[in-house]
PDB file of N, CA and C in Angstrom:
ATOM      1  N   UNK A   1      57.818 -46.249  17.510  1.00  0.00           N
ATOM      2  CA  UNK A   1      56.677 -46.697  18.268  1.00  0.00           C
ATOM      3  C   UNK A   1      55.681 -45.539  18.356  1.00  0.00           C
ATOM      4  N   UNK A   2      54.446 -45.929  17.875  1.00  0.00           N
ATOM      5  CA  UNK A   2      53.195 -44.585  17.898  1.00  0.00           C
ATOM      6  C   UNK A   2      52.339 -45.291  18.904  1.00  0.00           C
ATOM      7  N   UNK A   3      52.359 -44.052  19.899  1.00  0.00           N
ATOM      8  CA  UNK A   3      51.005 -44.812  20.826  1.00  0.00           C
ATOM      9  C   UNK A   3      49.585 -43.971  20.551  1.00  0.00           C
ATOM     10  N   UNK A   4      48.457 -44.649  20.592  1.00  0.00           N
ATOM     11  CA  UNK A   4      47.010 -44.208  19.634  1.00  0.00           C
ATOM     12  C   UNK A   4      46.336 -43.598  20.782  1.00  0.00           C
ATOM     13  N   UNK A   5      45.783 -42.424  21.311  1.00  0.00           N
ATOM     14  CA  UNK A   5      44.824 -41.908  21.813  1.00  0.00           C
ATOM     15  C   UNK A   5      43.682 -42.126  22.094  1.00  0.00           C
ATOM     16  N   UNK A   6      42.582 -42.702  23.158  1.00  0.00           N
ATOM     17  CA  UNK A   6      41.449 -43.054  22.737  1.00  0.00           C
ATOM     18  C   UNK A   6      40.871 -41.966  23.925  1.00  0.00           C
ATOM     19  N   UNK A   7      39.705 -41.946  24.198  1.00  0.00           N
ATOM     20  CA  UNK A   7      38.850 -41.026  25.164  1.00  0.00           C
ATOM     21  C   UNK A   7      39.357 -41.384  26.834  1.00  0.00           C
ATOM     22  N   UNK A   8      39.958 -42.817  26.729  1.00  0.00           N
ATOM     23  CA  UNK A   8      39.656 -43.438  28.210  1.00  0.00           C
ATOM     24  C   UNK A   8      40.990 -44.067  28.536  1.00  0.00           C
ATOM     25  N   UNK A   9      42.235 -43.998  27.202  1.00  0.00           N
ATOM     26  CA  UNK A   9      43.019 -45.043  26.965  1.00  0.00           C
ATOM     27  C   UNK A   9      44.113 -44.574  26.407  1.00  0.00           C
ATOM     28  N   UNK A  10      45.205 -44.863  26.401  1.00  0.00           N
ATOM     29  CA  UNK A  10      46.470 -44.409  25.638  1.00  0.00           C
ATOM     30  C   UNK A  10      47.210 -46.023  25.416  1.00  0.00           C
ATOM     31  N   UNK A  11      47.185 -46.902  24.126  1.00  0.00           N
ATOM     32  CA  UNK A  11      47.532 -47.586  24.111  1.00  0.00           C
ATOM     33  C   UNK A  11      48.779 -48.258  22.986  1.00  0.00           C
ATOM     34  N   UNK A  12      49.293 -49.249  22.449  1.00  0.00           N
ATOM     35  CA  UNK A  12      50.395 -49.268  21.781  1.00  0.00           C
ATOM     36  C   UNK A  12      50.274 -51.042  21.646  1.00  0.00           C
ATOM     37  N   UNK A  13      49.044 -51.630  20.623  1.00  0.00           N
ATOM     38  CA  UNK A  13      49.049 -53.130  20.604  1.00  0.00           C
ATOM     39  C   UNK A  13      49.108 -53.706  19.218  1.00  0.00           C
ATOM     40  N   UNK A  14      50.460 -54.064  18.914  1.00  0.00           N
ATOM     41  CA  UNK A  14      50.619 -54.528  17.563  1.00  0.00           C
ATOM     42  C   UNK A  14      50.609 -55.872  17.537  1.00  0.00           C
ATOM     43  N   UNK A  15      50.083 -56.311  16.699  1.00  0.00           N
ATOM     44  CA  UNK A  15      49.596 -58.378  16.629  1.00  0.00           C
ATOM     45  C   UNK A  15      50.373 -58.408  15.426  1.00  0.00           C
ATOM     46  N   UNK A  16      50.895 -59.395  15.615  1.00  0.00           N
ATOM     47  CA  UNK A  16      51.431 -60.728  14.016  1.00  0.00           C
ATOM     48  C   UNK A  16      50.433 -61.509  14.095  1.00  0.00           C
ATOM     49  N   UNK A  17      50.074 -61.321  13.124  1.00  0.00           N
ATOM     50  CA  UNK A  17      48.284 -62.428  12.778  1.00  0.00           C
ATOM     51  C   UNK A  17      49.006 -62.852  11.724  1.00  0.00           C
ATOM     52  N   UNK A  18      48.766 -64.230  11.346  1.00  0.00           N
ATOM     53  CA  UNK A  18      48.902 -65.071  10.190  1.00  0.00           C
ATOM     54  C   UNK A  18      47.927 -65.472   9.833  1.00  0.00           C
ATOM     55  N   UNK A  19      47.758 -65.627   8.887  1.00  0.00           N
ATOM     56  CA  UNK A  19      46.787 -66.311   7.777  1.00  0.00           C
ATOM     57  C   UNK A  19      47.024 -67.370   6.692  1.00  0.00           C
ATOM     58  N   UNK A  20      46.512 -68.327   7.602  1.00  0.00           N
ATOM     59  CA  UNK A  20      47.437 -69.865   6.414  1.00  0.00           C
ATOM     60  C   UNK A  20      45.669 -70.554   5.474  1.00  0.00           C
ATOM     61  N   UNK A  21      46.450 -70.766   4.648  1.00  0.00           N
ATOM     62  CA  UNK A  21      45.493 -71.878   3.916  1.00  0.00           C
ATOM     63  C   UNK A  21      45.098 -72.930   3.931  1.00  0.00           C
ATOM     64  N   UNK A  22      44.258 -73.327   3.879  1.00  0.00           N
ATOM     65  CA  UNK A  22      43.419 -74.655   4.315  1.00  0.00           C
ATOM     66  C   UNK A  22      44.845 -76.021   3.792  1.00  0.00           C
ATOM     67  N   UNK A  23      44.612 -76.861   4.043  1.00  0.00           N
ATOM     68  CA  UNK A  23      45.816 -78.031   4.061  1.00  0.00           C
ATOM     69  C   UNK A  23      47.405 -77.184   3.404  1.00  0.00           C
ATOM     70  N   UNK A  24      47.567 -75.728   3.412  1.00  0.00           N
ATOM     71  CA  UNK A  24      48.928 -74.969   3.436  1.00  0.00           C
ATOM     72  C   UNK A  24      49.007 -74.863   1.765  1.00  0.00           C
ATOM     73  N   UNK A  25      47.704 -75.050   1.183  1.00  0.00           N
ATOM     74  CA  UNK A  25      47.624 -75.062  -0.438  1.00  0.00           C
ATOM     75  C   UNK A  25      48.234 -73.500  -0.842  1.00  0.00           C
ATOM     76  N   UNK A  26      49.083 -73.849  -1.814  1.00  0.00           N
ATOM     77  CA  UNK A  26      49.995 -72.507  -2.200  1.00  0.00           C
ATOM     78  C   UNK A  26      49.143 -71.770  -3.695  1.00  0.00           C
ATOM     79  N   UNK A  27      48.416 -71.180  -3.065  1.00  0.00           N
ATOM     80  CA  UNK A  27      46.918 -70.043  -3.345  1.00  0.00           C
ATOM     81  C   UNK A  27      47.459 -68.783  -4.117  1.00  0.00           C
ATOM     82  N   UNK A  28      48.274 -68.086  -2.523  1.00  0.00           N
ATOM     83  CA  UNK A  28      48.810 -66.496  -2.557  1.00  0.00           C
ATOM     84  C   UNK A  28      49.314 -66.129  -3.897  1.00  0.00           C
ATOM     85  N   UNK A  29      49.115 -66.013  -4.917  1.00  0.00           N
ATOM     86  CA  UNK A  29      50.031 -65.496  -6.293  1.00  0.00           C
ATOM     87  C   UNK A  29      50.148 -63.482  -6.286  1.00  0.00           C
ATOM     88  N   UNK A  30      50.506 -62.999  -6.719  1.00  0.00           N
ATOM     89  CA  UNK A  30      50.246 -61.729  -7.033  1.00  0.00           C
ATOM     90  C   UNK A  30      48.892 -61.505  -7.394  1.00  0.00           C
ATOM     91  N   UNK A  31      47.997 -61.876  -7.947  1.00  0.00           N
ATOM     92  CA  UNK A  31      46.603 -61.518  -8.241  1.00  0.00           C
ATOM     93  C   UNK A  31      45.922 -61.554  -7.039  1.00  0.00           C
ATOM     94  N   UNK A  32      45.944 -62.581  -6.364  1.00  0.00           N
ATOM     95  CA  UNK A  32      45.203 -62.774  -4.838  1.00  0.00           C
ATOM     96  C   UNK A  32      45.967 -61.761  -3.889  1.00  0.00           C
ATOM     97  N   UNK A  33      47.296 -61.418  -3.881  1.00  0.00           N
ATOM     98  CA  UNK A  33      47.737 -60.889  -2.823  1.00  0.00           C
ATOM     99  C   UNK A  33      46.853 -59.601  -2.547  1.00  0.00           C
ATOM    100  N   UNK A  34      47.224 -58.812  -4.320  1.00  0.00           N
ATOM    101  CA  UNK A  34      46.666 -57.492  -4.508  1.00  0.00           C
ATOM    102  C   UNK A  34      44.994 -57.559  -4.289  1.00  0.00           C
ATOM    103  N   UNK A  35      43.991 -58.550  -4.275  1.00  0.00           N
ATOM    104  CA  UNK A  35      42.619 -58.338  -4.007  1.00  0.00           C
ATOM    105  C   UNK A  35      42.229 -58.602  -2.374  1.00  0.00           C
ATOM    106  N   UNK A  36      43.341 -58.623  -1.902  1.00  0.00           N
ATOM    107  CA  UNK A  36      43.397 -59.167  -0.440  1.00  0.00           C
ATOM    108  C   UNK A  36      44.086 -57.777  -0.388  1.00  0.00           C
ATOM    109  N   UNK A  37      44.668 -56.991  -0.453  1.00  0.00           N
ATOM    110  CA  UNK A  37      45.423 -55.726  -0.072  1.00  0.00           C
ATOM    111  C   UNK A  37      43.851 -54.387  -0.521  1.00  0.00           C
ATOM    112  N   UNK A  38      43.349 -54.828  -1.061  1.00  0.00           N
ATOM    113  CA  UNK A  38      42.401 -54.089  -1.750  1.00  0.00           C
ATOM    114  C   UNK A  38      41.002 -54.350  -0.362  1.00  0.00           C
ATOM    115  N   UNK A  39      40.757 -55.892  -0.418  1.00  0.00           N
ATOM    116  CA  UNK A  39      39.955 -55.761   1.150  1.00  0.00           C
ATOM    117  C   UNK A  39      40.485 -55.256   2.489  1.00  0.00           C
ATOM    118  N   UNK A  40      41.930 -55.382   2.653  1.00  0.00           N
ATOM    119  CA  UNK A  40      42.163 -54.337   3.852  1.00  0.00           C
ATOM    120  C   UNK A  40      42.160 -52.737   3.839  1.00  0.00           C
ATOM    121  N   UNK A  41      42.108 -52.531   2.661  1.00  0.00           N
ATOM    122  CA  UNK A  41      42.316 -50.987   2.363  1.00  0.00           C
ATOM    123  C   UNK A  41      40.580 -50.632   3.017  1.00  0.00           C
ATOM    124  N   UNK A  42      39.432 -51.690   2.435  1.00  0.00           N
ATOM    125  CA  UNK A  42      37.848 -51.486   2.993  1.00  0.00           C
ATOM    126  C   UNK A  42      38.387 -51.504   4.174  1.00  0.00           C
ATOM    127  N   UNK A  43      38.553 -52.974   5.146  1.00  0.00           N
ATOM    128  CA  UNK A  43      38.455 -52.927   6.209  1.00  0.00           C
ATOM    129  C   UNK A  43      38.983 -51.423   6.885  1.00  0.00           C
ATOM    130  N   UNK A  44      40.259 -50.749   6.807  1.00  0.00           N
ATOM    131  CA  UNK A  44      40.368 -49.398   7.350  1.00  0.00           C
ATOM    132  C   UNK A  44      39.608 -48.609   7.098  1.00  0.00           C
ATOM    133  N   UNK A  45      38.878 -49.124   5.979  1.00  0.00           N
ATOM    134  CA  UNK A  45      37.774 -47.654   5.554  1.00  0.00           C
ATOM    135  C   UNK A  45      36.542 -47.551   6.616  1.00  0.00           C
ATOM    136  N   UNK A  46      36.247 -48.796   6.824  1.00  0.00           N
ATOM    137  CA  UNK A  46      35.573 -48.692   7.764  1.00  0.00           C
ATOM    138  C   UNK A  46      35.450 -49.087   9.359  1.00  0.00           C
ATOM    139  N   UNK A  47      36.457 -49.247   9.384  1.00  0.00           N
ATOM    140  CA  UNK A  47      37.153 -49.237  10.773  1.00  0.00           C
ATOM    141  C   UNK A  47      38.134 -48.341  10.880  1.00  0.00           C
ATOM    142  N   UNK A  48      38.265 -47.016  11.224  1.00  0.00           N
ATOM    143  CA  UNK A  48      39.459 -46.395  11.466  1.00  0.00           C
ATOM    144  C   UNK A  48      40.417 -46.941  12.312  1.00  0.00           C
ATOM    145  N   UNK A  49      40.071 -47.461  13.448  1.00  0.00           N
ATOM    146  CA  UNK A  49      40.753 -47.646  14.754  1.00  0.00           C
ATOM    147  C   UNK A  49      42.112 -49.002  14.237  1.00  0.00           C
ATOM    148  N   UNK A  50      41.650 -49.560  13.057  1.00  0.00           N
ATOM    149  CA  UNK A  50      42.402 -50.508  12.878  1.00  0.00           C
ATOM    150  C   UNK A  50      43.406 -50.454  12.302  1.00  0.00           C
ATOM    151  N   UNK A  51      45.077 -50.326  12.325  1.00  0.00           N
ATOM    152  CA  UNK A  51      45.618 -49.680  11.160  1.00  0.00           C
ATOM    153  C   UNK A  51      46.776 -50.938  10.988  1.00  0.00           C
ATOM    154  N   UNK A  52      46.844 -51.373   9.480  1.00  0.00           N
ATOM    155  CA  UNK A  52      47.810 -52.503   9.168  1.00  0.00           C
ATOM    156  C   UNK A  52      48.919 -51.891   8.694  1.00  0.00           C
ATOM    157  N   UNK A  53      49.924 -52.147   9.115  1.00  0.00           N
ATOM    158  CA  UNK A  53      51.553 -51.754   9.367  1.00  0.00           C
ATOM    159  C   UNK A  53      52.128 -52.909   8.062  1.00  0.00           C
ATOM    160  N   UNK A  54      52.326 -53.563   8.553  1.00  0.00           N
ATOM    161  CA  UNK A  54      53.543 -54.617   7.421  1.00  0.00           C
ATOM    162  C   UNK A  54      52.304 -55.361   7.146  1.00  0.00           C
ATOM    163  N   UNK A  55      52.478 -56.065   5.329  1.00  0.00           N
ATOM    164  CA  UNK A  55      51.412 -57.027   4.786  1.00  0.00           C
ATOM    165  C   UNK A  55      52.224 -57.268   4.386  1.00  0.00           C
ATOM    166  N   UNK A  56      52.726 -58.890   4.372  1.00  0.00           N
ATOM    167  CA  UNK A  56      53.705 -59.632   3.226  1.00  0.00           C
ATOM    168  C   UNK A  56      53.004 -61.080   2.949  1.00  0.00           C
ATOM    169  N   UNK A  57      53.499 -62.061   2.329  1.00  0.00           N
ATOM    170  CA  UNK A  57      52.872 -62.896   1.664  1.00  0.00           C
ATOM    171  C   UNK A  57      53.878 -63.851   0.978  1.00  0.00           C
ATOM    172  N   UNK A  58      53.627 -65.322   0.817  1.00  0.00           N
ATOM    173  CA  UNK A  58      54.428 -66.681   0.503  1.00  0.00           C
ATOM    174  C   UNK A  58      53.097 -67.221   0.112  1.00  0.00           C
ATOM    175  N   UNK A  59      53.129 -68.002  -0.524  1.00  0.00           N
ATOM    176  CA  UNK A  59      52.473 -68.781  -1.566  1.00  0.00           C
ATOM    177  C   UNK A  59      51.308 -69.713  -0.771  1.00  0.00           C
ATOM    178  N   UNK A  60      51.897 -70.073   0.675  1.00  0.00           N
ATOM    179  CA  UNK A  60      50.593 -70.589   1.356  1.00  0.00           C
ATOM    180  C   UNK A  60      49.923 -69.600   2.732  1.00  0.00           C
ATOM    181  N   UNK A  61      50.758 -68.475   2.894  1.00  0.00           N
ATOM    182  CA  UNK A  61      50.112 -67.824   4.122  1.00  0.00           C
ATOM    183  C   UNK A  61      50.406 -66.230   3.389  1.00  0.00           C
ATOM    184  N   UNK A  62      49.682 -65.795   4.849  1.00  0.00           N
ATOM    185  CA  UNK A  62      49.984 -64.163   4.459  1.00  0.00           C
ATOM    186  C   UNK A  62      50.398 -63.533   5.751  1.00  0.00           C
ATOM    187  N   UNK A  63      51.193 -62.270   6.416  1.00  0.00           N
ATOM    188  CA  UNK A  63      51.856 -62.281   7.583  1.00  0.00           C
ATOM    189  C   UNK A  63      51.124 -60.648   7.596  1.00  0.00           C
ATOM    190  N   UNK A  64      50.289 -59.955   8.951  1.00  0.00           N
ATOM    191  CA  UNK A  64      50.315 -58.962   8.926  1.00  0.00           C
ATOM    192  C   UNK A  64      50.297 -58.601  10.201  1.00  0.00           C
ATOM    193  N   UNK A  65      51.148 -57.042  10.359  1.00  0.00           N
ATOM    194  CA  UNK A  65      51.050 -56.463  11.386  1.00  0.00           C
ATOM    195  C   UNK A  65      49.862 -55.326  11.884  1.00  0.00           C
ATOM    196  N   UNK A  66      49.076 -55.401  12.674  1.00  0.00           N
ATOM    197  CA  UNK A  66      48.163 -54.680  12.933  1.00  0.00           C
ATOM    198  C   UNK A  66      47.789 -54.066  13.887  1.00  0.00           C
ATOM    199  N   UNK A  67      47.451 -53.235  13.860  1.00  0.00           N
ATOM    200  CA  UNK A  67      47.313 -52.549  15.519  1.00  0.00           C
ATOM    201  C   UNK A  67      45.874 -52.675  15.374  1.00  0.00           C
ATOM    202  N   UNK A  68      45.652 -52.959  16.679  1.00  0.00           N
ATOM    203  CA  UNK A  68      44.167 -53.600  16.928  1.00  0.00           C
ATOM    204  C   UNK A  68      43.570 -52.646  18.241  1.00  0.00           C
ATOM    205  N   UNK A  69      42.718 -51.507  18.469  1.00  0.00           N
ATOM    206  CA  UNK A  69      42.440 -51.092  19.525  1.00  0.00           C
ATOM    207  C   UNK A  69      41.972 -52.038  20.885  1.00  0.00           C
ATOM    208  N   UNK A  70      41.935 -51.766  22.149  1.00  0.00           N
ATOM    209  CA  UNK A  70      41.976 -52.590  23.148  1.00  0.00           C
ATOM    210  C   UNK A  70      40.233 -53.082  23.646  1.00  0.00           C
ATOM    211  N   UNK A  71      39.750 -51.749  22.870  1.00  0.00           N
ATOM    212  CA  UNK A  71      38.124 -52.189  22.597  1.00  0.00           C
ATOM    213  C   UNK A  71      37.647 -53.185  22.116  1.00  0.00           C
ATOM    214  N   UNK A  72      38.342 -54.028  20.891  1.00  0.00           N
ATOM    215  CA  UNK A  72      38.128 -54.427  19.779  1.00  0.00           C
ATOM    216  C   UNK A  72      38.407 -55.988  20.356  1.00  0.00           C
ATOM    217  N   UNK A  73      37.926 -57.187  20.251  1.00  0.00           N
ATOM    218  CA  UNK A  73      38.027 -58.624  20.422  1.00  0.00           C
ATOM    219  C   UNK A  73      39.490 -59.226  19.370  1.00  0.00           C
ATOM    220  N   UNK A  74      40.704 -59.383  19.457  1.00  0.00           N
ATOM    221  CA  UNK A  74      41.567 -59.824  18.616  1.00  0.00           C
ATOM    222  C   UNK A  74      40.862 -60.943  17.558  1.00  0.00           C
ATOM    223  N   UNK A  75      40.351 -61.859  17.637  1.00  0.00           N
ATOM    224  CA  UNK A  75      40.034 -63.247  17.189  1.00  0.00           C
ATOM    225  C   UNK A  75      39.047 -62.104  15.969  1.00  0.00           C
ATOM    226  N   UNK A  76      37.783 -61.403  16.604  1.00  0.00           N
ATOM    227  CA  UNK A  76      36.764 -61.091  15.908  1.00  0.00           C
ATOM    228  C   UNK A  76      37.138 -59.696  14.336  1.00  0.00           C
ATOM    229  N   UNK A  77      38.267 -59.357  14.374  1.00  0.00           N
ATOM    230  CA  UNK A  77      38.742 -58.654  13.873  1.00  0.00           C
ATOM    231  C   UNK A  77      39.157 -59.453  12.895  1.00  0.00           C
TER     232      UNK A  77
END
């Protein structure tokens, strides 16, 4: 367990966010996984505060763990 430092805050908030596909259509192949691993690598680039822990993946969803600062809106992330 790593707890993150902020100016005002000492916090420790990891989310299971899922990500399913529209009517559960089985999309996810290895080509999509890796260009979807490639946009979270941006998203940290430009969000430091955000850091994704576990990314796994099944053919209609994708499962990730993320630590989300307490600043930050869960949904809008």
């Amino acid at each position: 367990m790593e707890f993150t430092h902020l100016s005002h805050c000492v916090y420790y908030c990891d989310y299971h966010v899922v990500m399913v596909t529209k009517y559960r259509k089985g999309i996810f192949n290895e080509g999509i996984f890796a260009y979807v691993e490639k946009k979270l690598a941006e998203i940290t680039e430009h969000y430091p505060l955000i850091k994704f822990g576990t990314v796994n993946h099944d053919f209609d969803h994708v499962h990730f763990l993320v630590s989300i600062p307490p600043t930050m809106i869960v949904g809008k992330v």
